[in-house]
Structure formats: C-alpha cells, structure tokens
PDB file of N, CA and C in Angstrom:
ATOM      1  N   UNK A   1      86.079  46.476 -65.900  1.00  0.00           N
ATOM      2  CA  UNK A   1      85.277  47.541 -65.320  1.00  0.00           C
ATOM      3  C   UNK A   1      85.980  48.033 -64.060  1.00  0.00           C
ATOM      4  N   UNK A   2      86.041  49.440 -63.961  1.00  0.00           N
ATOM      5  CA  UNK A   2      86.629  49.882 -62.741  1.00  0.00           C
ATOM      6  C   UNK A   2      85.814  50.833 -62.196  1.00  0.00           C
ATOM      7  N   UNK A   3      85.305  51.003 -61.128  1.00  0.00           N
ATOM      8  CA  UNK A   3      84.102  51.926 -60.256  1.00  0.00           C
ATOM      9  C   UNK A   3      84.688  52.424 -59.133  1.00  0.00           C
ATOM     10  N   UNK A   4      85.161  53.695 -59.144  1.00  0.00           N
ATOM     11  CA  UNK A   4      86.109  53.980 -58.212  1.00  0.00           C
ATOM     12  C   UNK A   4      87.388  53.368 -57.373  1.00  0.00           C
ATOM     13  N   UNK A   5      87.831  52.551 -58.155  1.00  0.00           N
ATOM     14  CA  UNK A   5      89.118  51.682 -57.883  1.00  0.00           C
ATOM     15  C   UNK A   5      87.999  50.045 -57.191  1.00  0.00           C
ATOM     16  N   UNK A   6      87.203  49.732 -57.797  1.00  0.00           N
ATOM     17  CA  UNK A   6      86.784  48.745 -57.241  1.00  0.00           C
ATOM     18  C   UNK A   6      86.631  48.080 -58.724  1.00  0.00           C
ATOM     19  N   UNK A   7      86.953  46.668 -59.093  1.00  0.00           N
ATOM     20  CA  UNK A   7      87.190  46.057 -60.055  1.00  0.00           C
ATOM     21  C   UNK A   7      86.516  45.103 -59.813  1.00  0.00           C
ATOM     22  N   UNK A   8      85.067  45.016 -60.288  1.00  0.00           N
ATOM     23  CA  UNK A   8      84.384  43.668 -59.774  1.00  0.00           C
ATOM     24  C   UNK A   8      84.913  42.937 -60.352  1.00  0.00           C
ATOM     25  N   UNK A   9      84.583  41.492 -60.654  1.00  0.00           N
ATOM     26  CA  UNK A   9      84.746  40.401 -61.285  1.00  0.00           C
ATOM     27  C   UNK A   9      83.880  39.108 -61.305  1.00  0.00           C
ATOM     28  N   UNK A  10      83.892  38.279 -62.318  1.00  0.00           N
ATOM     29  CA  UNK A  10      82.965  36.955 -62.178  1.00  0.00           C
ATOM     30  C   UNK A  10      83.610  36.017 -61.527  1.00  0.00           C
ATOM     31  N   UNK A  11      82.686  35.239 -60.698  1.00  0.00           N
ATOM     32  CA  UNK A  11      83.318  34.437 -59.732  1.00  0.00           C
ATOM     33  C   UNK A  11      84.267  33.590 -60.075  1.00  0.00           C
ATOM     34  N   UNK A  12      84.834  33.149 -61.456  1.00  0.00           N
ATOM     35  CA  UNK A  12      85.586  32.319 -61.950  1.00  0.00           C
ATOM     36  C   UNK A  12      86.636  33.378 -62.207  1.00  0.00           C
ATOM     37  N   UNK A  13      86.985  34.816 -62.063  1.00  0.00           N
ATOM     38  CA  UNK A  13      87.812  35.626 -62.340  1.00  0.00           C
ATOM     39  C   UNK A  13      88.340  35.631 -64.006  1.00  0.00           C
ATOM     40  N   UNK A  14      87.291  34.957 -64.789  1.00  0.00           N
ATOM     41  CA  UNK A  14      87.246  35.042 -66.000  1.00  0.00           C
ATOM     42  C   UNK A  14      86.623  36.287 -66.700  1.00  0.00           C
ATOM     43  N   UNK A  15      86.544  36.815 -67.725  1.00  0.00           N
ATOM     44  CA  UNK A  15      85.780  38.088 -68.854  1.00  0.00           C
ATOM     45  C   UNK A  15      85.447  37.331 -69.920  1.00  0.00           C
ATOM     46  N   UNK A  16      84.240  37.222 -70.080  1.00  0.00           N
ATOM     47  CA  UNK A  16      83.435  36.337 -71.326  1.00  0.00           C
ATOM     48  C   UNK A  16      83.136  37.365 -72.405  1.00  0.00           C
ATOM     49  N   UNK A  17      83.309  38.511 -72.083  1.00  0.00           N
ATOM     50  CA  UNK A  17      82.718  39.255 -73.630  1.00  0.00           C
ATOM     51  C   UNK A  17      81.575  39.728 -73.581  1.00  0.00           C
ATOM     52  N   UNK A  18      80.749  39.771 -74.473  1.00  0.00           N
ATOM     53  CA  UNK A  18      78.974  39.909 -74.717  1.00  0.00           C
ATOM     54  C   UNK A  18      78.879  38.845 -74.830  1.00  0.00           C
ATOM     55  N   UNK A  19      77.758  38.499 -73.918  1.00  0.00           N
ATOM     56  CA  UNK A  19      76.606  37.462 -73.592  1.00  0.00           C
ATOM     57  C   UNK A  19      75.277  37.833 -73.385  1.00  0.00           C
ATOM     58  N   UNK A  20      75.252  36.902 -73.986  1.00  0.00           N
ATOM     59  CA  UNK A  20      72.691  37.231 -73.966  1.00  0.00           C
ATOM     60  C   UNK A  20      72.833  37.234 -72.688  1.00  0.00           C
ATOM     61  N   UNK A  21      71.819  37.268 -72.451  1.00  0.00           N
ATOM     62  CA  UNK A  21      70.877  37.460 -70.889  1.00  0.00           C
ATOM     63  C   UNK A  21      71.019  35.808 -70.533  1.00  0.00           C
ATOM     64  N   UNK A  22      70.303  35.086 -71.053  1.00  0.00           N
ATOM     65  CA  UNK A  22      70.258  33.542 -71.298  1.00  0.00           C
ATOM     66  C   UNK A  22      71.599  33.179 -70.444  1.00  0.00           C
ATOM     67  N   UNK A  23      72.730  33.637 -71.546  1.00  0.00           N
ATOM     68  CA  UNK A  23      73.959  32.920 -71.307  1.00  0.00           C
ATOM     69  C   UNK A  23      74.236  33.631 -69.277  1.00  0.00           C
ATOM     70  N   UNK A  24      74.203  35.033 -69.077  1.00  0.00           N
ATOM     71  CA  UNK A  24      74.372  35.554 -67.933  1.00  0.00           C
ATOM     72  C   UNK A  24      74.040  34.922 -66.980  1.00  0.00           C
ATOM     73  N   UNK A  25      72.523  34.381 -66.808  1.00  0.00           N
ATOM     74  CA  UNK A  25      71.875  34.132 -66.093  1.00  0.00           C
ATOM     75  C   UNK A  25      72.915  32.563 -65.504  1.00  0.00           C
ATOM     76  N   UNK A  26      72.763  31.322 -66.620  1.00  0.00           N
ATOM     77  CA  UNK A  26      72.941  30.492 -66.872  1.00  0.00           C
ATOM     78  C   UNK A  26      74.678  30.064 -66.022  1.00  0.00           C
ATOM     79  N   UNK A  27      75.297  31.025 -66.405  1.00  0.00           N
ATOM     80  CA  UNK A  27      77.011  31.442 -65.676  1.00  0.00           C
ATOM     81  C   UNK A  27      77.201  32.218 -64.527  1.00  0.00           C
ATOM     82  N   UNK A  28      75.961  32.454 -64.042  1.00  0.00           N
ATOM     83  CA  UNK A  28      75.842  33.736 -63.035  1.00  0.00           C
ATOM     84  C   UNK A  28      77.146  34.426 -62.934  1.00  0.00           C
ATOM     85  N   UNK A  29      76.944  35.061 -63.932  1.00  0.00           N
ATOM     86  CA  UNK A  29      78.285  36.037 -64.065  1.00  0.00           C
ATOM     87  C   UNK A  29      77.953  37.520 -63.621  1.00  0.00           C
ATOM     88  N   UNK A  30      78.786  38.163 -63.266  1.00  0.00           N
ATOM     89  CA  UNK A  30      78.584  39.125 -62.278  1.00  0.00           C
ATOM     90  C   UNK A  30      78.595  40.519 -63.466  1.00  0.00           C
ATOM     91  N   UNK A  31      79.509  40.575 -64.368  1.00  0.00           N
ATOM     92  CA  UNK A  31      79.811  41.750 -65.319  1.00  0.00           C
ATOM     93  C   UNK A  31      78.197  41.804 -66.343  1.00  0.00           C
ATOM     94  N   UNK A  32      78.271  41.298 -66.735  1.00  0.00           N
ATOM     95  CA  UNK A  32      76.670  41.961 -67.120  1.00  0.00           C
ATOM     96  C   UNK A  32      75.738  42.579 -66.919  1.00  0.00           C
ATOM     97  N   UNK A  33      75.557  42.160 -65.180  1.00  0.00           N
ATOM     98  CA  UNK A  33      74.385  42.375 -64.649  1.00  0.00           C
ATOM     99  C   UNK A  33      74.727  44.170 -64.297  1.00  0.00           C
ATOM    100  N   UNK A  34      76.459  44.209 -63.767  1.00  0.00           N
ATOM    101  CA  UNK A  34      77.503  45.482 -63.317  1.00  0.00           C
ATOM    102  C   UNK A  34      76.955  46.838 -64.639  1.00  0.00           C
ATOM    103  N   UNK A  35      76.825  46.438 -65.970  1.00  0.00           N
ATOM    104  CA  UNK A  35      77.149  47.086 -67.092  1.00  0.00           C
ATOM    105  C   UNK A  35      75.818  47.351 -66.995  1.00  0.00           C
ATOM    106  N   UNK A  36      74.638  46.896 -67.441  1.00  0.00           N
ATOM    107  CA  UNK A  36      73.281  46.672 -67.302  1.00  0.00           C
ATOM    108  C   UNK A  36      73.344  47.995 -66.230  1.00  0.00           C
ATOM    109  N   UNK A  37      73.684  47.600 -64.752  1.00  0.00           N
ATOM    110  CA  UNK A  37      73.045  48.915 -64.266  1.00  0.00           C
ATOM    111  C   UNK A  37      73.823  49.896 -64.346  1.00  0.00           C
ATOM    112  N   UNK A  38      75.234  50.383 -65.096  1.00  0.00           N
ATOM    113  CA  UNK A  38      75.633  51.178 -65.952  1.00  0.00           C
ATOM    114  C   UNK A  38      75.170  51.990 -66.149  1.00  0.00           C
ATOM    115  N   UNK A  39      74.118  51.086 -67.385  1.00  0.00           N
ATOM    116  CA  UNK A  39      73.682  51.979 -68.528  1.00  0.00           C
ATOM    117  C   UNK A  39      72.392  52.634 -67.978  1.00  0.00           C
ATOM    118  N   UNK A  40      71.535  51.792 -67.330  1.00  0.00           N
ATOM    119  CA  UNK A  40      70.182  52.211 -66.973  1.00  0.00           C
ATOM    120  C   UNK A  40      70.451  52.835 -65.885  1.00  0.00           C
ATOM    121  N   UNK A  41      71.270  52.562 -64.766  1.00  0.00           N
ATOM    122  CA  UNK A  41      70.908  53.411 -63.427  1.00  0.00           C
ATOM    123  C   UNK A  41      70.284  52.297 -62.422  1.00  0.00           C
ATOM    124  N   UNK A  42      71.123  52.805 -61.137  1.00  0.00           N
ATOM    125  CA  UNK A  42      70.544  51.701 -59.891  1.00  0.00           C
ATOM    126  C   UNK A  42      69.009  51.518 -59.547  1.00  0.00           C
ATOM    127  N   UNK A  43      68.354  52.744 -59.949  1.00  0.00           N
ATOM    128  CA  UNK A  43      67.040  53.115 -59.389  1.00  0.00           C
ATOM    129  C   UNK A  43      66.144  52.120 -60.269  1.00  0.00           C
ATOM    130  N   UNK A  44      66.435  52.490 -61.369  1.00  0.00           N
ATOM    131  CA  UNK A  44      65.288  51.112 -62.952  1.00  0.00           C
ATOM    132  C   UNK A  44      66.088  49.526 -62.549  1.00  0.00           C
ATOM    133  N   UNK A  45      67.195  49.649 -62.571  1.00  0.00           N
ATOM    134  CA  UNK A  45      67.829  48.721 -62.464  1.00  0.00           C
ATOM    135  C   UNK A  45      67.341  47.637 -61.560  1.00  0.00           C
ATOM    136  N   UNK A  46      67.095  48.170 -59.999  1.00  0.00           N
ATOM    137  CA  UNK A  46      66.593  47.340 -59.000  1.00  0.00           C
ATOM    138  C   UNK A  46      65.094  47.418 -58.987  1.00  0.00           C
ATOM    139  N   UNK A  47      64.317  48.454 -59.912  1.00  0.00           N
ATOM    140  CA  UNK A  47      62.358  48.185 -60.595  1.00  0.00           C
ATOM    141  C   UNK A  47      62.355  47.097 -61.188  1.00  0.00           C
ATOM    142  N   UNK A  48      63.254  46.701 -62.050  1.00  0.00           N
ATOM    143  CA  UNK A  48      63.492  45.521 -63.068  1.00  0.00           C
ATOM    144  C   UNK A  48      63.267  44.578 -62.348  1.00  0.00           C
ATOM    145  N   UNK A  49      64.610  44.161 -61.372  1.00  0.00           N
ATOM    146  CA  UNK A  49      64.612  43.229 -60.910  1.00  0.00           C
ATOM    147  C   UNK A  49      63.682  43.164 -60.140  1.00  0.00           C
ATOM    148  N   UNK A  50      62.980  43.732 -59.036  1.00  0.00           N
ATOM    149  CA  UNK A  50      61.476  43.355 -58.467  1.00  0.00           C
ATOM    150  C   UNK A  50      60.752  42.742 -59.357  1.00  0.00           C
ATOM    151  N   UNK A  51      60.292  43.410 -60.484  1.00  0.00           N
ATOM    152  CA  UNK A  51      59.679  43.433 -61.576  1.00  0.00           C
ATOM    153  C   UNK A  51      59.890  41.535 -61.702  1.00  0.00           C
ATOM    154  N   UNK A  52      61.039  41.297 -61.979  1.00  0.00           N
ATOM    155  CA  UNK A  52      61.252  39.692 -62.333  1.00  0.00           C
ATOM    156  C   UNK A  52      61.462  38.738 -61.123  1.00  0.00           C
ATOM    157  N   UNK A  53      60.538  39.057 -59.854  1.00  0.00           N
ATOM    158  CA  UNK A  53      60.419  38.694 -59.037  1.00  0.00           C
ATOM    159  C   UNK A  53      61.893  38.230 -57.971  1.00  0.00           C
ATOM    160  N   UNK A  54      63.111  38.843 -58.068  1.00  0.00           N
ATOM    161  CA  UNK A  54      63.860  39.073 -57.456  1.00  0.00           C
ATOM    162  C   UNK A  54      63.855  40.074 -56.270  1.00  0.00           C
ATOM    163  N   UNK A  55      63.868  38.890 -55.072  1.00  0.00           N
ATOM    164  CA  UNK A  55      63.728  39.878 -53.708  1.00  0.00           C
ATOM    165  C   UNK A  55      64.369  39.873 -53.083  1.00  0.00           C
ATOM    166  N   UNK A  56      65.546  39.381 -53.615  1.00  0.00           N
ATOM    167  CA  UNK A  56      66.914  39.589 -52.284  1.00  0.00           C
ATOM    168  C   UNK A  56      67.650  40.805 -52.435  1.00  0.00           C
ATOM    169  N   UNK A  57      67.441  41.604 -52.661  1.00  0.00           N
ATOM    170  CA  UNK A  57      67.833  43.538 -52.855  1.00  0.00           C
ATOM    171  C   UNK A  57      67.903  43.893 -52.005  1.00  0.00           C
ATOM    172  N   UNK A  58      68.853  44.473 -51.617  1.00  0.00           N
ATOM    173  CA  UNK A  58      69.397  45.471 -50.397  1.00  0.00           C
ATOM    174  C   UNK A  58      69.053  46.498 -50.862  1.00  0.00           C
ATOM    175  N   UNK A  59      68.512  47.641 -50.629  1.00  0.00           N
ATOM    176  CA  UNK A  59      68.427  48.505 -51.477  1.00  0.00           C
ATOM    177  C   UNK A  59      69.516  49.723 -50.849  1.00  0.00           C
ATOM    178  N   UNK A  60      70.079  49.151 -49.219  1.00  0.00           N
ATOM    179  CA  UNK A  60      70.963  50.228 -48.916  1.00  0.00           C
ATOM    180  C   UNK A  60      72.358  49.928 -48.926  1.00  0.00           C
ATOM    181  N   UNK A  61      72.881  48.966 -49.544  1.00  0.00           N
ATOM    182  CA  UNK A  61      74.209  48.771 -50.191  1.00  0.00           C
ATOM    183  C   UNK A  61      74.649  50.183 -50.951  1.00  0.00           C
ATOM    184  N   UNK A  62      75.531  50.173 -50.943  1.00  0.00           N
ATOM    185  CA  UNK A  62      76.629  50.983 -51.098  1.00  0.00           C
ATOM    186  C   UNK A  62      77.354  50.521 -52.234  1.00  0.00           C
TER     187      UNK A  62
END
C-alpha cells in the first residue's frame, strides 16, 4: 500500500495476504485495518470503531 509516498507496514514488516478480521485482530496487523478504511472512508471507519467500543481515536491525525 502506498498513500502519498507513505508505505505503512505491519509491525513485523511482514504482508500476510487476506486475513479474517479474527486473524487481524489476533496479529495486530496494521494493513487490514489501512484497506478497511480504504474502502469505507475515515468518517464510517472511525463510527465503527466507536461503535466496537474503541476509544483511543484521534480524530485529528493526519
């Protein structure tokens, strides 16, 4: 994944492929969660996560 010359990565600097949610969570791998708000958009993206009781959101990150 490349986002304006910024190349995230998972903390093991590994690429696992497609993984369930399960497996994501489980590896706290960073590219899933990256693609995920992709597809949906930062705005649903961070409803979700409230939604699943995640409250460490910055919401003014950059």
């Amino acid at each position: 994944i490349d986002i304006n010359g910024w190349r995230p990565q998972n903390a093991t600097k590994r690429y696992y492929g497609d993984v369930t949610v399960r497996q994501a969570l489980a590896r706290s791998l960073n590219i899933p969660s990256i693609k995920v708000m992709q597809q949906f958009g930062l705005d649903k993206s961070v409803e979700a996560a409230k939604k699943l009781g995640i409250t460490s959101l910055d919401e003014n990150t950059s």
